[in-house]
Protein backbone atom coordinates (compact mmCIF):
# COMPACT_ATOMS: atom_id res chain seq x y z
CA UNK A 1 -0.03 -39.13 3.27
CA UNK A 2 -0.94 -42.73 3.39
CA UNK A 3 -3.97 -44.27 4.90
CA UNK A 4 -1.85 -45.59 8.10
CA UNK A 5 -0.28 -41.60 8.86
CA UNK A 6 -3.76 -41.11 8.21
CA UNK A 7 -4.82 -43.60 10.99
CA UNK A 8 -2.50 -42.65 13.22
CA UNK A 9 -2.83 -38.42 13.11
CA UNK A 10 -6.74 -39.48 13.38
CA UNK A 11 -6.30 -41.96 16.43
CA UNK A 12 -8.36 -44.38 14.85
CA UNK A 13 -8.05 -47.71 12.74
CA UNK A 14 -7.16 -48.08 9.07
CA UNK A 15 -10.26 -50.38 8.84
CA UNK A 16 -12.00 -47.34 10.79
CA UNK A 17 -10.98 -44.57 7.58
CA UNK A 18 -12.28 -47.63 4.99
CA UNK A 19 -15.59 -48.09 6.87
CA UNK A 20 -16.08 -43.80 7.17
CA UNK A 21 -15.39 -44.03 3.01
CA UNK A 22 -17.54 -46.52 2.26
CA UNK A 23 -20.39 -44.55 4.54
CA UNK A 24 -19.66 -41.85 2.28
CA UNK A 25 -18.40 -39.77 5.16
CA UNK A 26 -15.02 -39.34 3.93
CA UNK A 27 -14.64 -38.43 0.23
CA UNK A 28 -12.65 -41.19 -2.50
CA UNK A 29 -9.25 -40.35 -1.62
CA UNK A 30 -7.19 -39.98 -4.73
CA UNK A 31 -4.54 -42.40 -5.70
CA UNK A 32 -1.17 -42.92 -6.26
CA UNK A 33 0.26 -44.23 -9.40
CA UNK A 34 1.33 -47.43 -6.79
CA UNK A 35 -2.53 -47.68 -6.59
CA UNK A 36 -2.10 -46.39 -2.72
CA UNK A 37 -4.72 -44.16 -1.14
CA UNK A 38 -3.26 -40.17 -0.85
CA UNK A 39 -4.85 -38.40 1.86
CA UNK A 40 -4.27 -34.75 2.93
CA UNK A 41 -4.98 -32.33 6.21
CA UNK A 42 -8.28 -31.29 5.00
CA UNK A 43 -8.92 -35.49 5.87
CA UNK A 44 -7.23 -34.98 9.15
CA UNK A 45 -9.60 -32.17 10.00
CA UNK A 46 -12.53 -33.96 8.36
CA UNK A 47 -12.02 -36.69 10.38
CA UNK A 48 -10.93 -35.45 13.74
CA UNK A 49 -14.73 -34.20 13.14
CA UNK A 50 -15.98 -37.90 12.74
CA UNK A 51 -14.44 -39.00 16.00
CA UNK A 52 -15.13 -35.97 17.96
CA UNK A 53 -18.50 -36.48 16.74
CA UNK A 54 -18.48 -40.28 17.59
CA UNK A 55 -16.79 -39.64 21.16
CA UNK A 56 -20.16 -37.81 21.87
CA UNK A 57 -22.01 -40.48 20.94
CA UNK A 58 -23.51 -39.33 17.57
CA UNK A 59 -24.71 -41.55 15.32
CA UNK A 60 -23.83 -41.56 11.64
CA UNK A 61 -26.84 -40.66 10.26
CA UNK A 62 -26.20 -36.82 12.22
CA UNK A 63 -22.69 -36.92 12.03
CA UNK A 64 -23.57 -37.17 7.78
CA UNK A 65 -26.10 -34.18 8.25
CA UNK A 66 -22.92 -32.51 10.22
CA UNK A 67 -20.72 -33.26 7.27
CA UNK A 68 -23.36 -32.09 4.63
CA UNK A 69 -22.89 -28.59 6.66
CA UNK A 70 -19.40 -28.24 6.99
CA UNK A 71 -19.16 -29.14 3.43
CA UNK A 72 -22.51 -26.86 2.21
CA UNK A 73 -22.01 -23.65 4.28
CA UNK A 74 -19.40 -20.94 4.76
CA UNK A 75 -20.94 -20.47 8.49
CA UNK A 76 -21.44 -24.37 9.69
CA UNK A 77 -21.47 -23.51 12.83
CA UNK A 78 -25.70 -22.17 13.20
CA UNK A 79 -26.62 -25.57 10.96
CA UNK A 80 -24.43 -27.92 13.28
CA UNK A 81 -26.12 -25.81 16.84
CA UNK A 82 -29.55 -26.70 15.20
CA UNK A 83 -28.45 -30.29 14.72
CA UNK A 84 -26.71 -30.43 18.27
CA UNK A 85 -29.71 -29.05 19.83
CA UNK A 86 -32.38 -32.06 18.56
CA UNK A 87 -30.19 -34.50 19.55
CA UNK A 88 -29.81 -32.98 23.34
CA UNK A 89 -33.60 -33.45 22.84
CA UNK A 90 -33.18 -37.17 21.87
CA UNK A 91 -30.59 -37.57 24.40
CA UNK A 92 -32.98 -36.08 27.00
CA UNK A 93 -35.65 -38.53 26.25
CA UNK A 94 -33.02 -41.55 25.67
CA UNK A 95 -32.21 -40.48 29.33
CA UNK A 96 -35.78 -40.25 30.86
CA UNK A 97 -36.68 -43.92 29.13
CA UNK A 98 -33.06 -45.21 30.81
CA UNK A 99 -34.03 -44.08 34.39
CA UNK A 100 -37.79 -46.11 33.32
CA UNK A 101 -36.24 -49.41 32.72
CA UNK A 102 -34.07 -49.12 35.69
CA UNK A 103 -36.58 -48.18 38.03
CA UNK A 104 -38.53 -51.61 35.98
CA UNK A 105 -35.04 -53.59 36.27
CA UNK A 106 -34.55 -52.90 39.81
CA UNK A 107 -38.32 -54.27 41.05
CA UNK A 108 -37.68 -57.28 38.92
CA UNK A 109 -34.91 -58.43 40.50
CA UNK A 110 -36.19 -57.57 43.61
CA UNK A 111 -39.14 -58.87 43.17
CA UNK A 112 -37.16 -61.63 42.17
CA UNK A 113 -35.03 -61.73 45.09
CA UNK A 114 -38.36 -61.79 47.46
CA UNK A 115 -39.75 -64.41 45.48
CA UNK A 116 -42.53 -62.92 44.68
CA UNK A 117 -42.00 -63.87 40.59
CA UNK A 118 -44.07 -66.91 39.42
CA UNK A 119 -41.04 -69.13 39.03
CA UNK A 120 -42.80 -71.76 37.06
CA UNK A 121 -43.86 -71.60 33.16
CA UNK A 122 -41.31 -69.13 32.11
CA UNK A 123 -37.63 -69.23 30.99
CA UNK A 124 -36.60 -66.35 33.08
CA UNK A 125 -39.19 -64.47 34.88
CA UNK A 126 -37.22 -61.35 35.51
CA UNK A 127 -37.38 -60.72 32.08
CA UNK A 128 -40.89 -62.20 31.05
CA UNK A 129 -43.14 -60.68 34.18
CA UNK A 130 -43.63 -57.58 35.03
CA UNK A 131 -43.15 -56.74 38.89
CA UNK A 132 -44.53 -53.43 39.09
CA UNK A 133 -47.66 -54.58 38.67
CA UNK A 134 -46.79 -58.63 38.76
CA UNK A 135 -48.91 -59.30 35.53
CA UNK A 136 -46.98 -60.96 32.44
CA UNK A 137 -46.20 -58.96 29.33
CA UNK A 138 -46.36 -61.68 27.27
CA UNK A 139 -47.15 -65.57 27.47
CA UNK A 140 -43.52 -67.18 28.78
CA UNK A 141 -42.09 -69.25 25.49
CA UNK A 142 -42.87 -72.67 28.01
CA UNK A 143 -46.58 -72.01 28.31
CA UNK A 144 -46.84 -71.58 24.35
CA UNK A 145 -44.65 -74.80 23.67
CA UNK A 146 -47.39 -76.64 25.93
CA UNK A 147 -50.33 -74.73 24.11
CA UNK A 148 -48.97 -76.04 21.20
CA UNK A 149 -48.26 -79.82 22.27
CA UNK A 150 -51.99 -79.79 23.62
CA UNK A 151 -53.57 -78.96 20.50
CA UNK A 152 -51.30 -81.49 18.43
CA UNK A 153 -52.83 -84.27 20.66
């Protein structure tokens, strides 16, 4: 089949398949005399894999260790559960620092909203303070740009 069937049986781009290739997730497809990429189900299946794998929001790097197992083993299946497992541990930590900086977004804008933030000497000082304990992180880019004009004069 061609690279659009291809496409199409996969529910993704043609520019998709051409990106997976040149990742090295998708083997060099053979060729037609015509020059025409040849694909066949085992690059269905391979990459039904890729999106399924994509949909749950793995990145390349594991979906490649995913690949390596399907293509290395006649029993995937305990390789891929060890790989699945460490990422629900990444996930679980991706998860715990997401509910931290919304807990830290939600006081700065309301801190924000009270107008409790020191308004002056910073660009934006949602982003540049910090309300929990109203000290800045780091100096606001309008305090250095003075700094620097007083010690040029």
């Amino acid at each position: 089949m061609k690279i659009g069937e291809l496409a199409e049986q996969a529910g993704i781009s043609v520019s998709t398949i051409r990106f997976y290739e040149r990742q090295g997730l998708m083997p060099e497809p053979n060729r037609r005399e015509s020059g025409y990429r040849e694909y066949a189900e085992t690059d269905v299946d391979r990459l039904r894999l890729i999106v399924a794998a994509k949909k749950r929001r793995f990145p390349l790097s594991i979906i490649r260790l995913c690949l390596d197992a399907v293509d290395g083993a006649d029993e995937p299946c305990g390789e891929i559960a060890r790989i699945v497992e460490t990422r629900l541990k990444e996930i679980e930590q991706e998860i715990t620092d997401l509910s931290t900086l919304r807990g830290h977004l939600r006081a700065q804008l309301q801190a924000w909203r009270a107008g409790s933030l020191p308004a002056a000497d910073c660009l934006c000082a949602i982003l540049q303070t910090d309300a929990l304990n109203n000290t800045e992180k780091s100096p606001p880019p309008v305090e250095v740009r003075r700094q620097k004009k007083e010690q040029t004069n």
